[in-house]
Protein backbone atom coordinates (compact mmCIF):
# COMPACT_ATOMS: atom_id res chain seq x y z
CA UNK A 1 -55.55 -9.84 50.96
CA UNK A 2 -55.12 -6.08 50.40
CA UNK A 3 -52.17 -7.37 48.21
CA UNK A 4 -53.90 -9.41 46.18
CA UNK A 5 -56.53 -7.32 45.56
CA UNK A 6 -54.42 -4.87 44.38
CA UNK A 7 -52.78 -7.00 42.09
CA UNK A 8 -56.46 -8.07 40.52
CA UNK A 9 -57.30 -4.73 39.67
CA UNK A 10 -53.38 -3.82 38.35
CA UNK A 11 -54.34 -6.67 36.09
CA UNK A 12 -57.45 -5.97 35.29
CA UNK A 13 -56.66 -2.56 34.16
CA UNK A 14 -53.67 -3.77 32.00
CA UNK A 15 -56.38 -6.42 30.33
CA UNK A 16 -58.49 -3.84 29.39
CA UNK A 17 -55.68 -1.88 27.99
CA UNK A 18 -54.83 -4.82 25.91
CA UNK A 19 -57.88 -5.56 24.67
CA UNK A 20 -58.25 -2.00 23.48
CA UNK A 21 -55.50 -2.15 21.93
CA UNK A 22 -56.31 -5.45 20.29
CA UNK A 23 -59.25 -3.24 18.97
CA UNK A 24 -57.20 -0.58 17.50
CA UNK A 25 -55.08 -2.66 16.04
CA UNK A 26 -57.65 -4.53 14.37
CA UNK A 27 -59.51 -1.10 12.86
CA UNK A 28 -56.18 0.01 11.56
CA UNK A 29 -55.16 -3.26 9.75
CA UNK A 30 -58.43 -3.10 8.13
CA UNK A 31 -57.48 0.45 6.97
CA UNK A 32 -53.92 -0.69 5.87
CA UNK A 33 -55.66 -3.66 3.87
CA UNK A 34 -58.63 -1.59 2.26
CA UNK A 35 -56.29 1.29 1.32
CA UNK A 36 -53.84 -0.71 -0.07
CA UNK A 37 -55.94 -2.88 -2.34
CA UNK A 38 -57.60 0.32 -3.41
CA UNK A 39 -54.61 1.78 -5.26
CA UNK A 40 -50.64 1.35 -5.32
CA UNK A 41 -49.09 -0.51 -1.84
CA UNK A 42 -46.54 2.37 -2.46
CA UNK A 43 -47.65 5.38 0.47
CA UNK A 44 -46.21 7.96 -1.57
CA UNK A 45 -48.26 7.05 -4.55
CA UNK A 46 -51.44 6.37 -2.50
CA UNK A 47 -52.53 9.05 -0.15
CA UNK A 48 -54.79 6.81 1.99
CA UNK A 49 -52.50 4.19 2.89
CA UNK A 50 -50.22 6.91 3.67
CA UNK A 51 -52.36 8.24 6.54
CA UNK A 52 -53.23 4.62 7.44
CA UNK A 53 -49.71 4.22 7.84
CA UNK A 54 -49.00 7.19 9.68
CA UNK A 55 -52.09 6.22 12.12
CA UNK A 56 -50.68 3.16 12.38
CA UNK A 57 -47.29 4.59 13.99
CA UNK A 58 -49.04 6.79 16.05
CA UNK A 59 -50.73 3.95 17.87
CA UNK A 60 -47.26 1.89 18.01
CA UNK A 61 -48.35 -1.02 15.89
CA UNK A 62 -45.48 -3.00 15.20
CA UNK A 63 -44.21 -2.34 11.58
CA UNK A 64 -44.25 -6.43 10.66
CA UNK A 65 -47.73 -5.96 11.62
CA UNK A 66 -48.17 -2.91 9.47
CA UNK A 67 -46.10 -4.72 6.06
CA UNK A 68 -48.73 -8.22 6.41
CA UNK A 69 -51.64 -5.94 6.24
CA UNK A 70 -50.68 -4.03 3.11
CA UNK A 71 -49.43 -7.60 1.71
CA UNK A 72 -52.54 -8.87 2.17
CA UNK A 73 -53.90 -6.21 -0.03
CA UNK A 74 -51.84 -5.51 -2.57
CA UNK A 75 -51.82 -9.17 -2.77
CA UNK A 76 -55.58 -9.77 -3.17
CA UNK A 77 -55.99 -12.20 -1.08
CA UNK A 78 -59.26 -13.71 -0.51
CA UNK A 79 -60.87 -13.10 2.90
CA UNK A 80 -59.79 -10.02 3.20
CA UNK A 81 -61.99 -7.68 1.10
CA UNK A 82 -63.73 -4.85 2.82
CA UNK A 83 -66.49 -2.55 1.97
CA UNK A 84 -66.65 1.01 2.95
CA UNK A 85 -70.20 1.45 4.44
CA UNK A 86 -71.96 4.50 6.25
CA UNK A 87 -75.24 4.87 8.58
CA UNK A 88 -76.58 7.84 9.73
CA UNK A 89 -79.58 8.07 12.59
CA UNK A 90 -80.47 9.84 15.51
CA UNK A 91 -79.15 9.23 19.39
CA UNK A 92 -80.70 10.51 21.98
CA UNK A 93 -82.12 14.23 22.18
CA UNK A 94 -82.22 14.06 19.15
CA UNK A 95 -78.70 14.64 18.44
CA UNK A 96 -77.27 13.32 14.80
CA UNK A 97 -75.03 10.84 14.41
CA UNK A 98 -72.52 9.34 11.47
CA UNK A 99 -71.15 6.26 11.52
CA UNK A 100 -68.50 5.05 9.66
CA UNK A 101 -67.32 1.24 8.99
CA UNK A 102 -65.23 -1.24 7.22
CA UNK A 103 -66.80 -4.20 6.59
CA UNK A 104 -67.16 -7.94 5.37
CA UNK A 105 -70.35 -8.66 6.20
CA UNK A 106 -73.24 -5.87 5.45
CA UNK A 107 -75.98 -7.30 7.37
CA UNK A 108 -73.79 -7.95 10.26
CA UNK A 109 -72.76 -4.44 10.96
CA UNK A 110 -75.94 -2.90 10.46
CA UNK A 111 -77.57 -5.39 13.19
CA UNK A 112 -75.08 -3.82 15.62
CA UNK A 113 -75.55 -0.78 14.66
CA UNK A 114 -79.34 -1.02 14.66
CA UNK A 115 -79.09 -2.40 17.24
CA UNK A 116 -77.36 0.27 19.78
CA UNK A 117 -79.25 2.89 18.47
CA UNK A 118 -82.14 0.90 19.79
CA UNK A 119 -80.63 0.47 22.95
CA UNK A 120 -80.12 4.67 23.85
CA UNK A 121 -83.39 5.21 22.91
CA UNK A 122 -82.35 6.39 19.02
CA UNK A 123 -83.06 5.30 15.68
CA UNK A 124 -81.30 4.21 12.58
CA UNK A 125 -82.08 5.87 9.70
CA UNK A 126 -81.59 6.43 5.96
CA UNK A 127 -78.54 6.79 4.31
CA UNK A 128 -78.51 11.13 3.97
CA UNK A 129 -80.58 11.33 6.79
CA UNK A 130 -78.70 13.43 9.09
CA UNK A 131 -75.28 14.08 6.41
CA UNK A 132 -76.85 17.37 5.86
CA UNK A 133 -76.31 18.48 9.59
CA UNK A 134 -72.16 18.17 8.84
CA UNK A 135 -69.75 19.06 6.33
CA UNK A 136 -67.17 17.00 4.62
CA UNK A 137 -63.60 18.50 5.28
CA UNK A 138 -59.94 17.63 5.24
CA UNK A 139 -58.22 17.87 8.32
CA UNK A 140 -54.35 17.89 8.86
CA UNK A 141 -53.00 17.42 12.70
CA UNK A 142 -50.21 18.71 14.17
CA UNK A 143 -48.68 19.15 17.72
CA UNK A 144 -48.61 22.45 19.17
CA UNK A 145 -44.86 21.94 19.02
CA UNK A 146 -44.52 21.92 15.55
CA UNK A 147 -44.71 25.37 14.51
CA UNK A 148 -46.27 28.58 16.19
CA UNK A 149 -49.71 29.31 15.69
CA UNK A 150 -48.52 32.43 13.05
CA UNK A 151 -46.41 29.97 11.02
CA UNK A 152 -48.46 27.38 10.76
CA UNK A 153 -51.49 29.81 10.03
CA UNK A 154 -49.23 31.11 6.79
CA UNK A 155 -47.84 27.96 5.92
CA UNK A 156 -51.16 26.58 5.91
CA UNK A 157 -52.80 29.30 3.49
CA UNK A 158 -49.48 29.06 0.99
CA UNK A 159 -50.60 25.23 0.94
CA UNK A 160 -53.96 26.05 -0.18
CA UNK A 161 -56.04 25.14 3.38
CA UNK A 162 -59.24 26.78 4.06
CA UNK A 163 -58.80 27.43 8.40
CA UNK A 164 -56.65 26.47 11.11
CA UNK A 165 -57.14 26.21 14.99
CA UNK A 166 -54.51 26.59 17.17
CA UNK A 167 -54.47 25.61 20.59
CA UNK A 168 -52.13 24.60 23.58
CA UNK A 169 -52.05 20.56 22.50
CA UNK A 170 -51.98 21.15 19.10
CA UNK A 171 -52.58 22.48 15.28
CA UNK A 172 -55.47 21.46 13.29
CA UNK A 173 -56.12 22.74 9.70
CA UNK A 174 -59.06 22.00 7.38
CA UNK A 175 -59.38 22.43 4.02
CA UNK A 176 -62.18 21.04 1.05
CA UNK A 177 -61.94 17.23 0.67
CA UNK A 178 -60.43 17.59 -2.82
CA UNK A 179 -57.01 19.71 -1.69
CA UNK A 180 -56.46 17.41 1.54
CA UNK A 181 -53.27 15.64 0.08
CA UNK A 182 -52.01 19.06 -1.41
CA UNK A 183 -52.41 21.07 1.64
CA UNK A 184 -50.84 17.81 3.44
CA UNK A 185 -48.25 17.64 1.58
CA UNK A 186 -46.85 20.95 1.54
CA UNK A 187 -47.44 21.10 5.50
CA UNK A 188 -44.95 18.36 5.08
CA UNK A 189 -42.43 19.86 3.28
CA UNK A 190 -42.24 22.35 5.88
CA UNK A 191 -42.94 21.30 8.93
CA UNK A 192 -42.76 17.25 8.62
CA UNK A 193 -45.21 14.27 9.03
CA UNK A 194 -48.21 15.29 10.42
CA UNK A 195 -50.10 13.25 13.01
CA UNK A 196 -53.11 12.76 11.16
CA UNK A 197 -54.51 13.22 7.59
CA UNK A 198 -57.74 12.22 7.52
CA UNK A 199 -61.44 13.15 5.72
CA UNK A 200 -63.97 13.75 8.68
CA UNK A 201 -67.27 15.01 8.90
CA UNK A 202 -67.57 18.48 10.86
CA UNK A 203 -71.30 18.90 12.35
CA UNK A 204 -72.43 23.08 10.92
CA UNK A 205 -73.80 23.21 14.47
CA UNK A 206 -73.99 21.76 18.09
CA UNK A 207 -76.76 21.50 19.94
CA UNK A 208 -76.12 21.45 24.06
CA UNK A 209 -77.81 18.51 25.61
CA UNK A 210 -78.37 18.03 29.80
CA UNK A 211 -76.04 15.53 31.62
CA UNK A 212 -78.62 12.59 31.42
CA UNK A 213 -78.70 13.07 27.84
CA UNK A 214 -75.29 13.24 27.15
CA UNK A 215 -74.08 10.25 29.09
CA UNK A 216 -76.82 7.90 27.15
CA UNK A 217 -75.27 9.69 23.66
CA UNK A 218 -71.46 9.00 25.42
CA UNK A 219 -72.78 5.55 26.14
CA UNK A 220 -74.29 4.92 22.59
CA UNK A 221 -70.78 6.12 20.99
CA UNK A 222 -68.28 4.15 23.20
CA UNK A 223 -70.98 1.17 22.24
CA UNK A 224 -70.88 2.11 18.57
CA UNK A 225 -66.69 2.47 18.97
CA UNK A 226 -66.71 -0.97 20.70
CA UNK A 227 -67.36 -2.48 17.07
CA UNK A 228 -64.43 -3.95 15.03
CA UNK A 229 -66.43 -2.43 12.00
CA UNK A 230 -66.89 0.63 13.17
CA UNK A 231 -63.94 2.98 12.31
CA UNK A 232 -65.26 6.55 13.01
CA UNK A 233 -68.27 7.98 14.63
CA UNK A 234 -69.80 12.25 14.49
CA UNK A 235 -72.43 13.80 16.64
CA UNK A 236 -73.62 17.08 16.59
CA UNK A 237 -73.72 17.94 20.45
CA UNK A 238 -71.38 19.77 23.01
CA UNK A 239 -70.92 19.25 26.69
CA UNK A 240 -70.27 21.89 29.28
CA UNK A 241 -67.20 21.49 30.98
CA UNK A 242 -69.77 21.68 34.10
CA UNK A 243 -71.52 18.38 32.91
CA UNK A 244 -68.35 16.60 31.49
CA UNK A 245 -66.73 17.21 35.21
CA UNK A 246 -70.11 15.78 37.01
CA UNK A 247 -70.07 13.09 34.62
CA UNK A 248 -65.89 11.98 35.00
CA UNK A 249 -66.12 12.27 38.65
């Protein structure tokens, strides 16, 4: 019996790696599809598919999987047109909240949305409604591995960034939304592919919220995550690493 039960939750475990899986798999193809029908399939002539691509590696997506998705964009193909759509709102405490989506179907992804703001006690609101709170930046990944904090730091000031943080794990360097693919690109010279490339919204501040509070808000963004739509989600909060422990254990 103890056998078998062991087994159940051995494949339980690997189903719900699957399935998340499935799930990243099917935000990045949407990606691949949207940036390629949005300018040249070619990666080094289109910036975005370039970092969709380069996403797409880092989660192991199988590159047949990777060349039918930009196919199916370059190509035009009906079915397969998606529309970039953002909604901001309020979770709970008050904290702000940006959601980001790809989708086919408008009224769709804003009842789920609505809808698990309702559910954590927040609300949905206008589009602007909270952008204010954050900042629009480019941000450029790399491993800690890649360079020492000092040479990265220069490297990334020749290339025109505004900041970098280094830490143990890794390098991350920010610069204004309109020098992202310079900066990237002469990180690359140097130093190789990054890990990520990406526009993101930084919140200006955090505000600390309790432990109740912040697992409702952890609830409402692994909810908000859970949607094929929805490709990135911001809030404006921190944890203690007090609360985070209390709330892993």
């Amino acid at each position: 019996m103890a056998g078998h039960s062991q087994f159940k939750n051995i494949m339980y475990r690997k189903g719900a790696q699957d399935k998340k899986r499935a799930k990243v798999f099917t935000k990045l193809i949407r990606e691949l599809t949207t940036a390629a029908r949005s300018g040249l399939p070619d990666p080094a002539a289109n910036p975005r598919l370039r970092a969709a691509i380069l996403a797409a590696r880092q989660a192991n997506m199988p590159k047949d999987t990777v060349e039918r998705a930009i196919k199916r964009g370059a190509g035009g193909e009906a079915g397969e047109a998606y529309e970039e759509v953002r909604y901001e709102g309020y979770g709970p405490g008050g904290v702000a909240v940006i959601v980001e989506a790809l989708t086919d179907n408008r009224n769709r992804t804003a009842s789920e949305v609505r809808a698990a703001f309702t559910k954590s006690a927040g609300a949905l609101g206008e589009t602007n409604s909270v952008s204010f709170l954050f900042d629009r930046i480019g941000e450029i990944v790399y491993p800690a591995a890649a360079a020492s904090a000092d040479d990265m730091l220069e490297a990334a000031i020749e290339a025109g960034a505004d900041d970098v943080a280094s830490d143990d794990e890794r390098h991350v360097v920010t610069s204004a939304p309109d020098d992202l693919n310079t900066v990237r690109d002469g990180l690359e010279q140097r130093f190789g592919p990054a890990d990520s490339a990406r526009l993101v919204w930084r919140a200006k501040t955090a505000a600390s919220v309790d432990e109740d509070t912040a697992a409702s808000l952890f609830k409402l963004l692994e909810t908000l995550e859970d949607s094929d739509d929805v490709q990135n989600v911001y809030a404006n909060f921190e944890v203690s690493d007090e609360v985070m422990a209390r709330l892993s254990a």
